[in-house]
C-alpha atoms as a PDB file:
ATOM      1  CA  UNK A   1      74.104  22.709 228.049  1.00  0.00           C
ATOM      2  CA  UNK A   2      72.645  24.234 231.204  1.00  0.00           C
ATOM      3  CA  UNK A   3      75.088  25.085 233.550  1.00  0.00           C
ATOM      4  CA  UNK A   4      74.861  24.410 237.375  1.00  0.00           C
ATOM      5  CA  UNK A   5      77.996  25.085 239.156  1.00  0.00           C
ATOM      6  CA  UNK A   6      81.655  26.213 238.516  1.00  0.00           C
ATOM      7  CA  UNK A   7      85.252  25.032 238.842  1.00  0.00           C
ATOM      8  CA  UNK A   8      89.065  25.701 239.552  1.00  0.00           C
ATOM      9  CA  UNK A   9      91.646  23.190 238.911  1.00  0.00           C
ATOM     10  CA  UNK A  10      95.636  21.960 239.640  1.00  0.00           C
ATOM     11  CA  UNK A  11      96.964  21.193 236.410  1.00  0.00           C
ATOM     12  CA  UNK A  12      98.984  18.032 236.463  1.00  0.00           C
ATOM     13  CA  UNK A  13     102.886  19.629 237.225  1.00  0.00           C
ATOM     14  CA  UNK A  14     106.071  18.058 237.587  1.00  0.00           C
ATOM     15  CA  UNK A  15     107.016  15.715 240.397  1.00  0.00           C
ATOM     16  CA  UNK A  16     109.186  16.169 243.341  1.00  0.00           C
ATOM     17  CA  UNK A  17     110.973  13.329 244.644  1.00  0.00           C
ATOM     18  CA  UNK A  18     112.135  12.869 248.055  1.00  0.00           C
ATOM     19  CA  UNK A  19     116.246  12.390 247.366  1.00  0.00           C
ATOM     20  CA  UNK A  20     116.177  10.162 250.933  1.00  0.00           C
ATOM     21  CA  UNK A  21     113.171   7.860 249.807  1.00  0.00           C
ATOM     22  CA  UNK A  22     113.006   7.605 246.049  1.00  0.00           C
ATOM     23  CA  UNK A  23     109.047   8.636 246.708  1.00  0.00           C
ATOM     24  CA  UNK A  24     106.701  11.184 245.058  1.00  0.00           C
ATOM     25  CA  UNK A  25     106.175  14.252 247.205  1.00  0.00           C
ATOM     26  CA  UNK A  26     102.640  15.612 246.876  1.00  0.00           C
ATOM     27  CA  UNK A  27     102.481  19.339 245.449  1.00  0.00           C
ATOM     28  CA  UNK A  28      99.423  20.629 248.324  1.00  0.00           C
ATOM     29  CA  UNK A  29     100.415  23.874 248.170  1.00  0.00           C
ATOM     30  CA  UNK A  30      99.944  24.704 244.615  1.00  0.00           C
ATOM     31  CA  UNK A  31      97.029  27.073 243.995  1.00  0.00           C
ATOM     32  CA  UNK A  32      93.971  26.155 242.471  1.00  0.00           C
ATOM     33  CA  UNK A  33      93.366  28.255 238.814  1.00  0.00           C
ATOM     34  CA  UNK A  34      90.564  29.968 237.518  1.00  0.00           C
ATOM     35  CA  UNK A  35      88.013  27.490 235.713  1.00  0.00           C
ATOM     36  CA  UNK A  36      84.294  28.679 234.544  1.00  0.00           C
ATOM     37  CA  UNK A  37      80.893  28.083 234.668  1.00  0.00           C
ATOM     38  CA  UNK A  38      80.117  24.172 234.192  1.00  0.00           C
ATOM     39  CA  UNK A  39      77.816  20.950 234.053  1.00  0.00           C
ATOM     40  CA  UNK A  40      77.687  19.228 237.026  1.00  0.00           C
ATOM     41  CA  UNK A  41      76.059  15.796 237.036  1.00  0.00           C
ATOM     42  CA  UNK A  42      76.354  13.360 240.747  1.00  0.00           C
ATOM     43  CA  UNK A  43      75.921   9.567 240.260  1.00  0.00           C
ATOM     44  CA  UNK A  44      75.241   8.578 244.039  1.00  0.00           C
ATOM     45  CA  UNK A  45      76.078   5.285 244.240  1.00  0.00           C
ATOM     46  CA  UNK A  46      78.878   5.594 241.628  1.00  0.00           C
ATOM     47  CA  UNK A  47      78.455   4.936 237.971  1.00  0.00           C
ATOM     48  CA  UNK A  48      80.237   1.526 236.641  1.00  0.00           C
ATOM     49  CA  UNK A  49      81.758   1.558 232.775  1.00  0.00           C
ATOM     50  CA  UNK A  50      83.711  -1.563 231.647  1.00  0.00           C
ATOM     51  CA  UNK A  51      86.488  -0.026 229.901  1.00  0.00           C
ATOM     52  CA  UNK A  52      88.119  -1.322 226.491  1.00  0.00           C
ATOM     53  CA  UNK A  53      90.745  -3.235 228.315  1.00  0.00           C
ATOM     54  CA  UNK A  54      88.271  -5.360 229.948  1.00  0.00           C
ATOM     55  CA  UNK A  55      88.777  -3.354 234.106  1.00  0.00           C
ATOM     56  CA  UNK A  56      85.918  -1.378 235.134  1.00  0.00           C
ATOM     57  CA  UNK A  57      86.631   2.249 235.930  1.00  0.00           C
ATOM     58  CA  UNK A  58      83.616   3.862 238.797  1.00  0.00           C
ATOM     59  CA  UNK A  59      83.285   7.713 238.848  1.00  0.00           C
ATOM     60  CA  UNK A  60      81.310  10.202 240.842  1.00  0.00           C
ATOM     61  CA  UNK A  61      81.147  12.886 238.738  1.00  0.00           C
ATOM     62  CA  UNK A  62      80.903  13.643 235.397  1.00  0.00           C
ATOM     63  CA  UNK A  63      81.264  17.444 233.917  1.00  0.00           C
ATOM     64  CA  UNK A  64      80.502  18.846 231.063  1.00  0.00           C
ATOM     65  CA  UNK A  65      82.755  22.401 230.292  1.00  0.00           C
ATOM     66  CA  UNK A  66      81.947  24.950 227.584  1.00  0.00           C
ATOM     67  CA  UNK A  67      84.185  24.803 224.586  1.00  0.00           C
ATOM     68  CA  UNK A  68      85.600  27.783 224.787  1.00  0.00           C
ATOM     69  CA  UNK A  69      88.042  27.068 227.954  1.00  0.00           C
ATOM     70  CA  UNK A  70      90.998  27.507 227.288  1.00  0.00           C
ATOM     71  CA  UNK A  71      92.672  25.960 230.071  1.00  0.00           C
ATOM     72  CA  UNK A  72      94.575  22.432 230.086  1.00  0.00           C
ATOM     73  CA  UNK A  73      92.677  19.432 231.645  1.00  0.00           C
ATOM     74  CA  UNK A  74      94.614  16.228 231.868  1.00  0.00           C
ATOM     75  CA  UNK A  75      94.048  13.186 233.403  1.00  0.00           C
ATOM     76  CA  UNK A  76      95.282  13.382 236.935  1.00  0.00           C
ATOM     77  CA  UNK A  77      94.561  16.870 237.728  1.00  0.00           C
ATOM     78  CA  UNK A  78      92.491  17.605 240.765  1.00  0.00           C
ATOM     79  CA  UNK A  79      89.147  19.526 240.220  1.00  0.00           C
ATOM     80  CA  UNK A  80      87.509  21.349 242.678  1.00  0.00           C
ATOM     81  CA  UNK A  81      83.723  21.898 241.448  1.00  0.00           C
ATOM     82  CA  UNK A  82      81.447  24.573 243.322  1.00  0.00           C
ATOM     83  CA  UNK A  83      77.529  23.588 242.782  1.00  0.00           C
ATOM     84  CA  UNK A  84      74.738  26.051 242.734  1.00  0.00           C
ATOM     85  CA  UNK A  85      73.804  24.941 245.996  1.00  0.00           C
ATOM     86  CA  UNK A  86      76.912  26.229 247.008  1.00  0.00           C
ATOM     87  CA  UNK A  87      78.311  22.509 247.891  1.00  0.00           C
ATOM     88  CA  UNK A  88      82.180  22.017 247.753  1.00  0.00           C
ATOM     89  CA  UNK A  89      83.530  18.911 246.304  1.00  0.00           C
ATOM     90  CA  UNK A  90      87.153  18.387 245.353  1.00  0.00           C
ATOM     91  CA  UNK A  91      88.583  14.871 242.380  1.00  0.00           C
ATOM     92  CA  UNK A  92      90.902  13.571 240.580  1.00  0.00           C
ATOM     93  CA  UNK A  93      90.535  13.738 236.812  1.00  0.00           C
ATOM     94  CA  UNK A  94      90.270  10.234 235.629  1.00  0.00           C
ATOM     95  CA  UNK A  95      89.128  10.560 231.773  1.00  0.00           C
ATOM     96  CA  UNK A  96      88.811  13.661 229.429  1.00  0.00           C
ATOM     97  CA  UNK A  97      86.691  13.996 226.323  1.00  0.00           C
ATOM     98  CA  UNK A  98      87.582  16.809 224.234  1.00  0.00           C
ATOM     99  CA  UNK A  99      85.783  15.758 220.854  1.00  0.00           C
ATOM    100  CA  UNK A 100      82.232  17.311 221.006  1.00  0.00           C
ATOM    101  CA  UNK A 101      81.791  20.646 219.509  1.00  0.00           C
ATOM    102  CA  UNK A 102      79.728  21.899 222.076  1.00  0.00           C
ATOM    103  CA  UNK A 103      81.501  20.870 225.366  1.00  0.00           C
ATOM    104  CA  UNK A 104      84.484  19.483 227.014  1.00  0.00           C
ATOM    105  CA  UNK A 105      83.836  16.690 229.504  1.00  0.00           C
ATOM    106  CA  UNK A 106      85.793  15.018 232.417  1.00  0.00           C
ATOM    107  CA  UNK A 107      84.701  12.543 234.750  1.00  0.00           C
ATOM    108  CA  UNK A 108      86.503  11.158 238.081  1.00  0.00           C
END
């Protein structure tokens, strides 16, 4: 794996509701945590896959994560991704893959 960037992530916390509207209240304000070096791969115009349930899921980014992070990546979590270039990108986690030896990979 040859590694072209770096990330920091929001792990997926408890929600706040608003007691006068019933609705979710978006955490903003909680810091972004130390991630490490990473895999960066673009797919400009966004890649398609046709999920097992038939709907088809599109994704901009797919990343592949050394093994040995020991951090927790969920689905929902927002990435922010730094690439060598020094580019700035912030997503939503929409799949993880933790079963390869080698690497750990989320797309959104």
């Amino acid at each position: 794996m040859r590694t072209n960037g770096t990330f920091e992530y929001k792990p997926v916390g408890s929600v706040q509701t608003d007691p006068k509207t019933g609705f979710a209240i978006p955490n903003d304000k909680a810091p972004f945590l130390q991630g490490c070096e990473c895999q960066i791969d673009k797919s400009i115009p966004a890649k398609q896959v046709v999920g097992t349930d038939g709907q088809i899921y599109a994704y901009t980014y797919d990343v592949f994560i050394p093994k040995y992070f020991d951090g927790v990546l969920a689905i929902g979590c927002t990435v922010r991704i730094t690439s060598e270039d020094g580019g700035i990108d912030e997503f939503v986690v929409s799949g993880v893959d933790n079963m390869n030896r080698k690497y750990i990979e989320i797309w959104g």
